[in-house]
C-alpha atoms as a PDB file:
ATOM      1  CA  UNK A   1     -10.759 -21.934 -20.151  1.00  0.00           C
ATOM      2  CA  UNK A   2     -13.078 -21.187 -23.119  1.00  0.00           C
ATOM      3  CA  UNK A   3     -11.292 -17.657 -24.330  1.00  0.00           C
ATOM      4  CA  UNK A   4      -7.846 -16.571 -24.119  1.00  0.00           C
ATOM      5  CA  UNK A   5      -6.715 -14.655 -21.058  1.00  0.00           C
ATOM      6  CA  UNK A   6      -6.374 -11.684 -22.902  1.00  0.00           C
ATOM      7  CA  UNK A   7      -4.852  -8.818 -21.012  1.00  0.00           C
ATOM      8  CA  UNK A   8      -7.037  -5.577 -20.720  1.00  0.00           C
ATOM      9  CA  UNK A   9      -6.695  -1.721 -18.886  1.00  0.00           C
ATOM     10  CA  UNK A  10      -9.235  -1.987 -15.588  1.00  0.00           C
ATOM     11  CA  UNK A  11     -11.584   1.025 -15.845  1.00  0.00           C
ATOM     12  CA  UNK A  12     -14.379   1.861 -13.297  1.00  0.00           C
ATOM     13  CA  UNK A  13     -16.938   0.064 -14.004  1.00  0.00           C
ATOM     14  CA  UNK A  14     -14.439  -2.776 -12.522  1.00  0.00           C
ATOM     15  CA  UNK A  15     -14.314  -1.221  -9.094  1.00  0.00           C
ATOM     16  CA  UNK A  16     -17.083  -3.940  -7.548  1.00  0.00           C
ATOM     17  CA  UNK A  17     -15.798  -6.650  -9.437  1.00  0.00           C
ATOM     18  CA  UNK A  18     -12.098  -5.915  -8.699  1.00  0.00           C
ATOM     19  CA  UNK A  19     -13.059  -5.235  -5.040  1.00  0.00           C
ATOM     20  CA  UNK A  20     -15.145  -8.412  -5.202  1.00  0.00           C
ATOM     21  CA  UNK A  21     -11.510 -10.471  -5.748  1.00  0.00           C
ATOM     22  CA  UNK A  22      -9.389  -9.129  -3.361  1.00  0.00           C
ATOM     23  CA  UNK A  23     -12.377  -9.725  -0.964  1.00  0.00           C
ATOM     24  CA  UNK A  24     -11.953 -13.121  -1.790  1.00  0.00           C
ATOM     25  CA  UNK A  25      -8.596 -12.958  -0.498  1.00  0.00           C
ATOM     26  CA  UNK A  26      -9.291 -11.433   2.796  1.00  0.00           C
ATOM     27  CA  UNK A  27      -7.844  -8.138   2.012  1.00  0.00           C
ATOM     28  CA  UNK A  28      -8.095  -4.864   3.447  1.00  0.00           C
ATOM     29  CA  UNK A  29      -8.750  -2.759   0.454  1.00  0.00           C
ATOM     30  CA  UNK A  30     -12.359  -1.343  -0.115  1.00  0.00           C
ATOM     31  CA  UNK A  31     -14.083  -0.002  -3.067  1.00  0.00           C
ATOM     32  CA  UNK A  32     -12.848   3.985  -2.517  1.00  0.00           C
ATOM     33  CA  UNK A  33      -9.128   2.109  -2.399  1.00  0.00           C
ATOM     34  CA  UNK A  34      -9.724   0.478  -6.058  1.00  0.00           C
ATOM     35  CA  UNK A  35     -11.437   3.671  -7.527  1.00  0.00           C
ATOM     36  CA  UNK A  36      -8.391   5.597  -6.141  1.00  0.00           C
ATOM     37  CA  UNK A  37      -5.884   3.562  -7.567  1.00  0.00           C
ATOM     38  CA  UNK A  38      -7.319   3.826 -11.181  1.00  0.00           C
ATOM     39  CA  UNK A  39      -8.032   7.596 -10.598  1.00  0.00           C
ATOM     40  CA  UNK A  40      -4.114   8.089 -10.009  1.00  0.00           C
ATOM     41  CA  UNK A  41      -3.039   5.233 -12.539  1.00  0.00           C
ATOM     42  CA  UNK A  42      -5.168   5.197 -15.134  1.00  0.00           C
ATOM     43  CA  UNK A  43      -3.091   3.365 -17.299  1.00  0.00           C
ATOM     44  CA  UNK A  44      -1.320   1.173 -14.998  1.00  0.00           C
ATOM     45  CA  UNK A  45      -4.450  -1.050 -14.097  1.00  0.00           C
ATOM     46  CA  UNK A  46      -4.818  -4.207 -15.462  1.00  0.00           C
ATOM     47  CA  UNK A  47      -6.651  -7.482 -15.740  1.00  0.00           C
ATOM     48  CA  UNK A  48      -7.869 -10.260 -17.367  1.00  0.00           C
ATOM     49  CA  UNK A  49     -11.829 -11.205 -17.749  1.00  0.00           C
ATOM     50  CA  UNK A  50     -13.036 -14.823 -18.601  1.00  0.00           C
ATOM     51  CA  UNK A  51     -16.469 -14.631 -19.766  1.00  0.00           C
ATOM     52  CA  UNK A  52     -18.431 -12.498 -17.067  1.00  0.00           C
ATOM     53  CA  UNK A  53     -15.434 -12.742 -14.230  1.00  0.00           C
ATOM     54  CA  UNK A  54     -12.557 -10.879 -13.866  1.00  0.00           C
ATOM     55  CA  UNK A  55      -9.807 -13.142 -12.820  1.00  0.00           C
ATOM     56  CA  UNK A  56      -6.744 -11.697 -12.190  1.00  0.00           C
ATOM     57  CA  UNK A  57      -5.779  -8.208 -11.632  1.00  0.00           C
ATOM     58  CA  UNK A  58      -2.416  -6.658 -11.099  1.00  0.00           C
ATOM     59  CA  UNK A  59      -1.411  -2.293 -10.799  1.00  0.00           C
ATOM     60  CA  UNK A  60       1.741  -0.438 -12.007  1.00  0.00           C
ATOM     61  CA  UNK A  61       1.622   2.554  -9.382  1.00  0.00           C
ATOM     62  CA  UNK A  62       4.376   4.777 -10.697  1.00  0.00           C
ATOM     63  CA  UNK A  63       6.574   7.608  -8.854  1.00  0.00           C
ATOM     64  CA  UNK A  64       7.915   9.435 -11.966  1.00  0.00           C
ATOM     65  CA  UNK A  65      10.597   7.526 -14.131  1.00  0.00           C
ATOM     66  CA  UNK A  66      12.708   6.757 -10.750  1.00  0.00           C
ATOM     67  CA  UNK A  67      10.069   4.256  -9.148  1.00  0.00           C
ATOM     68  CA  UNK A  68       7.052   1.951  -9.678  1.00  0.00           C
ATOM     69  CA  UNK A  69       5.221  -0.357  -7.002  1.00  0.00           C
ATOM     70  CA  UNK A  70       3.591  -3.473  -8.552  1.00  0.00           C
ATOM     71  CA  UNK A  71       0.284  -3.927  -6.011  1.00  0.00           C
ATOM     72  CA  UNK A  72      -3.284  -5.833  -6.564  1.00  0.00           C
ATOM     73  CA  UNK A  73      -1.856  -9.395  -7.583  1.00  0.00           C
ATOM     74  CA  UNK A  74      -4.605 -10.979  -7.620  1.00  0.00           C
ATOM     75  CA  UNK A  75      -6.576 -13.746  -8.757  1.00  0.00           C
ATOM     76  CA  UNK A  76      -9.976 -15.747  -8.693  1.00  0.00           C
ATOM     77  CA  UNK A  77      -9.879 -18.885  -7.047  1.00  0.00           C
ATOM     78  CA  UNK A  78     -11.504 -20.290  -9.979  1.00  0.00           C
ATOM     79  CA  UNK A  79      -8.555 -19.276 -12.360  1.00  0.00           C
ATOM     80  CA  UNK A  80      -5.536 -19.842 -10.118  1.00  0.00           C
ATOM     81  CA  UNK A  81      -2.590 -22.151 -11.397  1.00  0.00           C
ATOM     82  CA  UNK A  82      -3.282 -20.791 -14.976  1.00  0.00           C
ATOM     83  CA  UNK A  83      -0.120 -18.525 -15.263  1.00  0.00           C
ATOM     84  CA  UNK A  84      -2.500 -15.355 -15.250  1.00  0.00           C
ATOM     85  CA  UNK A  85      -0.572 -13.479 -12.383  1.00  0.00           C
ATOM     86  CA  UNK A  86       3.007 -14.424 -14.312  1.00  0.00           C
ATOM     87  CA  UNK A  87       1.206 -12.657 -17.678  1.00  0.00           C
ATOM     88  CA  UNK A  88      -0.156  -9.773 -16.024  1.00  0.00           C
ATOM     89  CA  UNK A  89       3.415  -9.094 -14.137  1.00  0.00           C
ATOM     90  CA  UNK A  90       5.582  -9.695 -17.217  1.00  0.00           C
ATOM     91  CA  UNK A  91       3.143  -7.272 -19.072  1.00  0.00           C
ATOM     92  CA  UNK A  92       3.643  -4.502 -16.455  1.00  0.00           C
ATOM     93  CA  UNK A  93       7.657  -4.912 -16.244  1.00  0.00           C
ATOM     94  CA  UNK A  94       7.579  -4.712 -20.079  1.00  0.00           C
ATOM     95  CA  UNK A  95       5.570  -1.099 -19.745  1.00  0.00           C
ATOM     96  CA  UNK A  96       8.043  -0.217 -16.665  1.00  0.00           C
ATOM     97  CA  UNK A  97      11.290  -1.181 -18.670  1.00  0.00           C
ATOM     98  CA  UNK A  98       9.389   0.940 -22.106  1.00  0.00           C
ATOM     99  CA  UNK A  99       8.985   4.016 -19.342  1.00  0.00           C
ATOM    100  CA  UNK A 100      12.781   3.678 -18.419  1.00  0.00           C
ATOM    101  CA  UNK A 101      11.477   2.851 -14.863  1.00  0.00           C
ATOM    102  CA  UNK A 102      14.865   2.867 -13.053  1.00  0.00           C
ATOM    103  CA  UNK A 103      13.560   0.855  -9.817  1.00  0.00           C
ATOM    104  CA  UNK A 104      10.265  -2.003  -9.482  1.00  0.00           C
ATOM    105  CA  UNK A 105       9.324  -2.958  -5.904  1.00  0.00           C
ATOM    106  CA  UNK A 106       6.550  -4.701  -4.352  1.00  0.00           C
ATOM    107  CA  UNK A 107       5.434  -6.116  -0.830  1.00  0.00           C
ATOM    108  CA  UNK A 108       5.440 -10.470  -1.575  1.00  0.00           C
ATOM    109  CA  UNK A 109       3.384 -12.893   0.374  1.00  0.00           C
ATOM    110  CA  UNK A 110       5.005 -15.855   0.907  1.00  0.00           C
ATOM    111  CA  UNK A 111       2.595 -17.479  -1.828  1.00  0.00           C
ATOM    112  CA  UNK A 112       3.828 -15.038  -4.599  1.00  0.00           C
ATOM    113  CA  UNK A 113       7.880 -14.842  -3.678  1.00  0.00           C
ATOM    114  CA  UNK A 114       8.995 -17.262  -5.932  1.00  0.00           C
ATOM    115  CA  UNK A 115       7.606 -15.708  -8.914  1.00  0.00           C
ATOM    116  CA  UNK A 116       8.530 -12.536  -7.978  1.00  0.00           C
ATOM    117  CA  UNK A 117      12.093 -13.750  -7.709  1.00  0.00           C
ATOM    118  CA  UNK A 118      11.874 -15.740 -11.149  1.00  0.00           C
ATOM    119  CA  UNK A 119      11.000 -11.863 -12.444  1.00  0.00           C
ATOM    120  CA  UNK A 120      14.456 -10.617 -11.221  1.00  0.00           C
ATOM    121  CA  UNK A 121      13.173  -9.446  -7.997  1.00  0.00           C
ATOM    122  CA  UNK A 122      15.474  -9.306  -5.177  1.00  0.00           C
ATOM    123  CA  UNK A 123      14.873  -9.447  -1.620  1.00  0.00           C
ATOM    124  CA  UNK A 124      14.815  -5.785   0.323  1.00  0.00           C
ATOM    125  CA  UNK A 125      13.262  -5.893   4.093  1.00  0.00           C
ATOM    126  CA  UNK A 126      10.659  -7.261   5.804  1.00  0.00           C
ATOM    127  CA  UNK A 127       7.469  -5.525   6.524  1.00  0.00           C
ATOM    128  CA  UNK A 128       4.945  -6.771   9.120  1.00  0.00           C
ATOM    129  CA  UNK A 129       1.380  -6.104   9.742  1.00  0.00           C
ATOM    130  CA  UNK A 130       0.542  -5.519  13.171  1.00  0.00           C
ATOM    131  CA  UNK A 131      -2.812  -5.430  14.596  1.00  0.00           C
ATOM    132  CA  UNK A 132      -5.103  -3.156  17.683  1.00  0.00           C
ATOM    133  CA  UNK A 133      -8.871  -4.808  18.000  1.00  0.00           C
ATOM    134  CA  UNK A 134      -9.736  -0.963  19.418  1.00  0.00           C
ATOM    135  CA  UNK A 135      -9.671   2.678  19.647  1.00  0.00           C
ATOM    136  CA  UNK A 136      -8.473   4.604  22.502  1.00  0.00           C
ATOM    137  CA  UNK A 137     -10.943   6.352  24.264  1.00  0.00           C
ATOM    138  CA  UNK A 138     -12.169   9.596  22.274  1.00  0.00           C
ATOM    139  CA  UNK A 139     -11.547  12.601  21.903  1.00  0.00           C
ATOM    140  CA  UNK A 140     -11.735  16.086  20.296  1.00  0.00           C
ATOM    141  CA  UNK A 141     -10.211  16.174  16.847  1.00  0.00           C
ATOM    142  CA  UNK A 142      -7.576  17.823  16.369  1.00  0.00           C
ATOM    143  CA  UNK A 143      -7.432  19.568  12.895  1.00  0.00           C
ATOM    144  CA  UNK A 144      -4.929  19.016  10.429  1.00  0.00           C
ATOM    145  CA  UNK A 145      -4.131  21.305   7.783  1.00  0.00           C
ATOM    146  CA  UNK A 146      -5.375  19.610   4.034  1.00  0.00           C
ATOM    147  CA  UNK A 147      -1.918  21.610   2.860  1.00  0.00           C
ATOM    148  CA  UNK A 148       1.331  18.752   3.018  1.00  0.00           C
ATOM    149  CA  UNK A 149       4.049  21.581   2.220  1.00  0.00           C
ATOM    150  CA  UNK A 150       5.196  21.696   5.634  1.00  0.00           C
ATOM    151  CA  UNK A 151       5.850  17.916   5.907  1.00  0.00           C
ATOM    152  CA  UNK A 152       6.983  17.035   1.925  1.00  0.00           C
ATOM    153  CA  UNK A 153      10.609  17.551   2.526  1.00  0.00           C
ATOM    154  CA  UNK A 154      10.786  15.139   5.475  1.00  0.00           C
ATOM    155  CA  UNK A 155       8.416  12.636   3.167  1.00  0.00           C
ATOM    156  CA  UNK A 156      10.524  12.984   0.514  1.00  0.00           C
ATOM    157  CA  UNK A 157      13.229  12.170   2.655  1.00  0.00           C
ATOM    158  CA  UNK A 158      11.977   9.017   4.046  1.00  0.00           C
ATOM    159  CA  UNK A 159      10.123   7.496   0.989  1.00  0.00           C
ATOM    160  CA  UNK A 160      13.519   8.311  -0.966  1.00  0.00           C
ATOM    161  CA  UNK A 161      11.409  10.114  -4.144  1.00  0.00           C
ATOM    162  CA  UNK A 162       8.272  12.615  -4.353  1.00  0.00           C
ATOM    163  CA  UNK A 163       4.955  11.304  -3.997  1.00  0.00           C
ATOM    164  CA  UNK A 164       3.295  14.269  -3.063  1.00  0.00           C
ATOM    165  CA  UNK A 165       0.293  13.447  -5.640  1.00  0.00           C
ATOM    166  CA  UNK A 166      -0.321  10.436  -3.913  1.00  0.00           C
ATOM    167  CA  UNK A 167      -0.481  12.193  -0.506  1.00  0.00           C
ATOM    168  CA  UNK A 168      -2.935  14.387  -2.135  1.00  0.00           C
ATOM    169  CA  UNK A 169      -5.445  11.907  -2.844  1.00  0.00           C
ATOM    170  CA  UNK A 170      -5.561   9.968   0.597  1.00  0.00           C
ATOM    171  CA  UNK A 171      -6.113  12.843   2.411  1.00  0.00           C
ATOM    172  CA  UNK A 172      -9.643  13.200   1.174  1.00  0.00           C
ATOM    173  CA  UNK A 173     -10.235   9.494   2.028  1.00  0.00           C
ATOM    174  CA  UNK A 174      -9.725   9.668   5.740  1.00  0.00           C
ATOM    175  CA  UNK A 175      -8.589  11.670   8.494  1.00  0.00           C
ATOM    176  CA  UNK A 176      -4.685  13.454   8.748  1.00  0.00           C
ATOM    177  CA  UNK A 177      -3.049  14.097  12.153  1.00  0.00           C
ATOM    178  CA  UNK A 178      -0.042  16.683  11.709  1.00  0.00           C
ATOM    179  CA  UNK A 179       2.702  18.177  13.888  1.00  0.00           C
ATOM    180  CA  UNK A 180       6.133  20.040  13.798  1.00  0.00           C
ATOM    181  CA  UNK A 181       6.557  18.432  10.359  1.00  0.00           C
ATOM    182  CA  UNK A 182       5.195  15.186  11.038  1.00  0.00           C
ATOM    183  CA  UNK A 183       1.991  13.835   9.935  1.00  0.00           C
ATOM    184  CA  UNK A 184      -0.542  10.312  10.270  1.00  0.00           C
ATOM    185  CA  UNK A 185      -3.165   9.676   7.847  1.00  0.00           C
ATOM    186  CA  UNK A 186      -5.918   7.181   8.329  1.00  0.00           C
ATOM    187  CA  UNK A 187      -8.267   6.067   6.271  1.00  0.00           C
ATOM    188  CA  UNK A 188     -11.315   2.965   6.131  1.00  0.00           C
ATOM    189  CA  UNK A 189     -10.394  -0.555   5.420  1.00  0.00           C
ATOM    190  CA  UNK A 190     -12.583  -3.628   4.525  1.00  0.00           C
ATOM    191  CA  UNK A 191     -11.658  -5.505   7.677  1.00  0.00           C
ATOM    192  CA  UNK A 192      -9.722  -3.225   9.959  1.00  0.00           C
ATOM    193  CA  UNK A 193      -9.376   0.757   9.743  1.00  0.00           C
ATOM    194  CA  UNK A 194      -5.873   1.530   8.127  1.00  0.00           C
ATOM    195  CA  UNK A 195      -2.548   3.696   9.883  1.00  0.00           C
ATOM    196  CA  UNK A 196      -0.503   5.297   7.469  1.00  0.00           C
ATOM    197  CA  UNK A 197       1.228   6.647   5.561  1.00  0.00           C
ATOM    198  CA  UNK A 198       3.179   7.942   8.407  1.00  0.00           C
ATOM    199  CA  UNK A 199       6.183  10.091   8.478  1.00  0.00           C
ATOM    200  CA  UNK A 200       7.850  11.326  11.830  1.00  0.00           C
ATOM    201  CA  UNK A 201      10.696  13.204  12.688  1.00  0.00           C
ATOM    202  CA  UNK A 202      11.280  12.150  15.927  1.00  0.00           C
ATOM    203  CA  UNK A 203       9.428   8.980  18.336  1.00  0.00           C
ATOM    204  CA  UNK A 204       8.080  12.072  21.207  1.00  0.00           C
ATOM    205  CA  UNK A 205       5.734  13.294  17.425  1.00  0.00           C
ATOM    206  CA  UNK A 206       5.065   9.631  16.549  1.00  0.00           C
ATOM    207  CA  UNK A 207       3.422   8.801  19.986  1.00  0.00           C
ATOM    208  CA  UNK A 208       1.656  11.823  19.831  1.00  0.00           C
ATOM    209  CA  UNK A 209       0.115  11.536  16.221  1.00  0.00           C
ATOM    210  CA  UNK A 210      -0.325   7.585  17.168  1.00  0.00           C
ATOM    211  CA  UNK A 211      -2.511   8.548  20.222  1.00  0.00           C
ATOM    212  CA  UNK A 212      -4.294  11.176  18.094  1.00  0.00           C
ATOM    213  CA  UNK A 213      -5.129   8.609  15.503  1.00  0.00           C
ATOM    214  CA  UNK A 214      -6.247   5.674  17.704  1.00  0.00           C
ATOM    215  CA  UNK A 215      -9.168   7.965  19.417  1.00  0.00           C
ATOM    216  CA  UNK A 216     -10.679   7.706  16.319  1.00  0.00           C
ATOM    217  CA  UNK A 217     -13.721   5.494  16.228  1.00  0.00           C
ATOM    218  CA  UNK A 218     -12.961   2.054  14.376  1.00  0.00           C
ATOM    219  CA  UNK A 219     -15.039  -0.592  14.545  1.00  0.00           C
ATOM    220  CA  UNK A 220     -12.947  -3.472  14.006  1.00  0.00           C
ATOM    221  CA  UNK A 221      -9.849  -2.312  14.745  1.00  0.00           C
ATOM    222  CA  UNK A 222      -6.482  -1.081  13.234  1.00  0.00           C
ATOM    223  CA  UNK A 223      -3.968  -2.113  10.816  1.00  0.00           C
ATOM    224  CA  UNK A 224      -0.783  -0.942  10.921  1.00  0.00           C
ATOM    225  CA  UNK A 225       2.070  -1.768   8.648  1.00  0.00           C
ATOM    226  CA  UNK A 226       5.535  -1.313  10.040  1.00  0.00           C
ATOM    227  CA  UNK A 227       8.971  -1.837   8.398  1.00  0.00           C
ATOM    228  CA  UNK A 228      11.090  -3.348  11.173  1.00  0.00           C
ATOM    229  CA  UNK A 229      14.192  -1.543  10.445  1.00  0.00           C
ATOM    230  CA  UNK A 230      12.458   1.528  12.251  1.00  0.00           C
ATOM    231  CA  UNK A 231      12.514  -0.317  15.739  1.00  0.00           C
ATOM    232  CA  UNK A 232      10.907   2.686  17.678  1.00  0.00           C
ATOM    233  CA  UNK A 233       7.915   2.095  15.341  1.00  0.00           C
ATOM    234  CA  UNK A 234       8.451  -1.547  16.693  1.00  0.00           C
ATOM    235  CA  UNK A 235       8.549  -0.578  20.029  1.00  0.00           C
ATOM    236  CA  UNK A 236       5.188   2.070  19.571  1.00  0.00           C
ATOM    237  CA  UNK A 237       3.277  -1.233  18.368  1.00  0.00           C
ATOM    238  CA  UNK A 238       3.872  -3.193  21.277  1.00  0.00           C
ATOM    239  CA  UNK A 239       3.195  -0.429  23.892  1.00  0.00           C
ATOM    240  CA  UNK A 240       0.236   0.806  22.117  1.00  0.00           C
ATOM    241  CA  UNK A 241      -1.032  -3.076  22.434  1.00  0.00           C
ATOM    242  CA  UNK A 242      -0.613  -4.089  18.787  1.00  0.00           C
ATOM    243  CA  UNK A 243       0.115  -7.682  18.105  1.00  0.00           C
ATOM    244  CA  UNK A 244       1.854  -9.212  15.039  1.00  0.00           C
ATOM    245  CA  UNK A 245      -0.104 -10.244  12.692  1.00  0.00           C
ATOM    246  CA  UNK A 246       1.805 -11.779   9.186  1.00  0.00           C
ATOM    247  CA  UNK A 247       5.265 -10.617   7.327  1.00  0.00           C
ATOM    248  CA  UNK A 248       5.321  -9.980   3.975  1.00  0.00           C
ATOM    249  CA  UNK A 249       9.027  -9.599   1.955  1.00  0.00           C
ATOM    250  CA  UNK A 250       9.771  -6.098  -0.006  1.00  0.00           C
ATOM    251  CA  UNK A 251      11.380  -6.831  -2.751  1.00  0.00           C
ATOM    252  CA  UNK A 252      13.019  -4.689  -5.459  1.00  0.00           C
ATOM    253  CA  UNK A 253      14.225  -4.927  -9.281  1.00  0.00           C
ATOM    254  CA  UNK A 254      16.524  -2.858 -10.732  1.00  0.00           C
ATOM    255  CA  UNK A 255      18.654   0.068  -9.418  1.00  0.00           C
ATOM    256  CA  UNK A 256      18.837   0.294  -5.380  1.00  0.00           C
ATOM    257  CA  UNK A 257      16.664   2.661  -3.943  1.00  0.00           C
ATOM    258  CA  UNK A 258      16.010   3.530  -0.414  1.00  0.00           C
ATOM    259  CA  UNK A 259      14.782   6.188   2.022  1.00  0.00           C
ATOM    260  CA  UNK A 260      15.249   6.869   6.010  1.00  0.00           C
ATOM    261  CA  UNK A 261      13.277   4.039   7.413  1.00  0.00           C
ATOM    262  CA  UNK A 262      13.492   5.487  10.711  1.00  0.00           C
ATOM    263  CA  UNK A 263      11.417   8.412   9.928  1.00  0.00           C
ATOM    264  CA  UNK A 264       8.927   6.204   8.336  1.00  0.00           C
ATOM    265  CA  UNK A 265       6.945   4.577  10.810  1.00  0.00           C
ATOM    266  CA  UNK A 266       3.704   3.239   8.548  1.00  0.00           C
ATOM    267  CA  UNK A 267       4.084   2.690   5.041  1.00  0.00           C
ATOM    268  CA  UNK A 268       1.083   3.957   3.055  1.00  0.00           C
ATOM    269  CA  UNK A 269      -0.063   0.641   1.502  1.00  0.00           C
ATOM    270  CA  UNK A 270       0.936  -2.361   0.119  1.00  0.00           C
ATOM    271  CA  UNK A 271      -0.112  -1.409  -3.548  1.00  0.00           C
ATOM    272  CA  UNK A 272       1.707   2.152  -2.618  1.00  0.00           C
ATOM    273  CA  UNK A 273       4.899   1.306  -0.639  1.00  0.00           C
END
């Protein structure tokens, strides 16, 4: 390494290069994902650039002073075994502990779990990424008011704090299904098109929203990520002809924190929660 790894706020003129990396890793994020996040966390982007590449990235995605989510752990293949993920996460957890940030979590691969746990982190639940190689046949659309207020409470409810700003934003990047204060939002992905966040009061509005959102063309497919403590979400997957496809660990640091898992049946992301 011919420069320090010098730790730096991502701005965006790093979109393609930051997309670029977690390409590299097979990820679902695209380019609109990446500007999004920096448009909602300006300053809770980070990386580090040697010479012309960026090699590692990591985002501090917070939910007022109650809650961040650590998301975007990345790094080059070219730069990995370096310690550059371990400086960019000790670097966030130092601005989350400055903000009084009572809870941390984060979704762990397997690969990253035993740094995360040298960091304090605790184990939480699972969360699994299941898997549809096809729409449902189409159909009309059905429109969806672009106004969340009938829905925050139960959101609120289930996610266990506010994060009606972040709502906000994805519902100009894809398509929003609502009902009797439930609601499914999907949006583009790199390598499969993306369920959630989804929020449910009841499994007769979740199949309903679910078969709303699968007659919507997709390519490749659909990703959906499920926290298996909500077994009817579970249950949707395998009737709706979803297969498993990997388990990641949520993992927390810090104060407990939890919601009503069994109103959530997609989480929004794994660099939201």
């Amino acid at each position: 390494m011919k420069e320090p790894a010098t730790i730096r706020v991502l701005t965006s003129d790093d979109v393609l290069q930051a997309f670029e990396l977690s390409s590299l890793a097979g990820w679902n994020q695209t380019a609109a994902d990446w500007s999004s996040l920096l448009n909602l966390a300006p300053e809770g982007c980070f990386g580090i650039q040697i010479e012309n590449t960026l090699a590692a990235t990591a985002t501090l995605f917070c939910y007022g002073s109650s809650l961040a989510w650590i998301g975007m752990v990345l790094t080059h293949p070219d730069f990995r075994r370096l310690g550059l993920a371990s400086k960019l996460l000790r670097h966030l957890l130092a601005i989350a502990d400055k903000l009084a940030i009572r809870t941390v979590k984060l979704d762990a691969t397997e690969m990253g779990e035993a740094l995360y746990r040298s960091l304090d982190f605790g184990p939480e639940q699972p969360v699994e990424r299941w898997m549809r190689s096809a729409s449902l046949s189409s159909s009309p659309e059905m429109a969806c008011s672009r106004d969340p207020s009938s829905w925050e409470e139960v959101d609120r409810t289930a996610f266990g704090v506010d994060r009606g700003f972040l709502i906000r934003a994805l519902l100009q990047q894809g398509k929003c299904y609502s009902m009797s204060g439930s609601y499914l939002l999907t949006r583009a992905g790199r390598n499969a098109s993306y369920l959630g966040p989804w929020v449910a009061r009841d499994t007769r509005s979740a199949r309903q929203l679910l078969e709303l959102g699968l007659r919507r063309p997709s390519a490749n497919g659909w990703y959906w990520d499920i926290l298996p403590a909500n077994q009817e979400a579970i249950a949707l997957a395998k009737e709706f002809g979803f297969t498993l496809q990997r388990r990641l660990l949520r993992m927390s640091r810090g104060e407990p924190l939890g919601g009503r898992e069994k109103f959530i049946y997609a989480i929004a992301g794994f660099e939201f929660g």
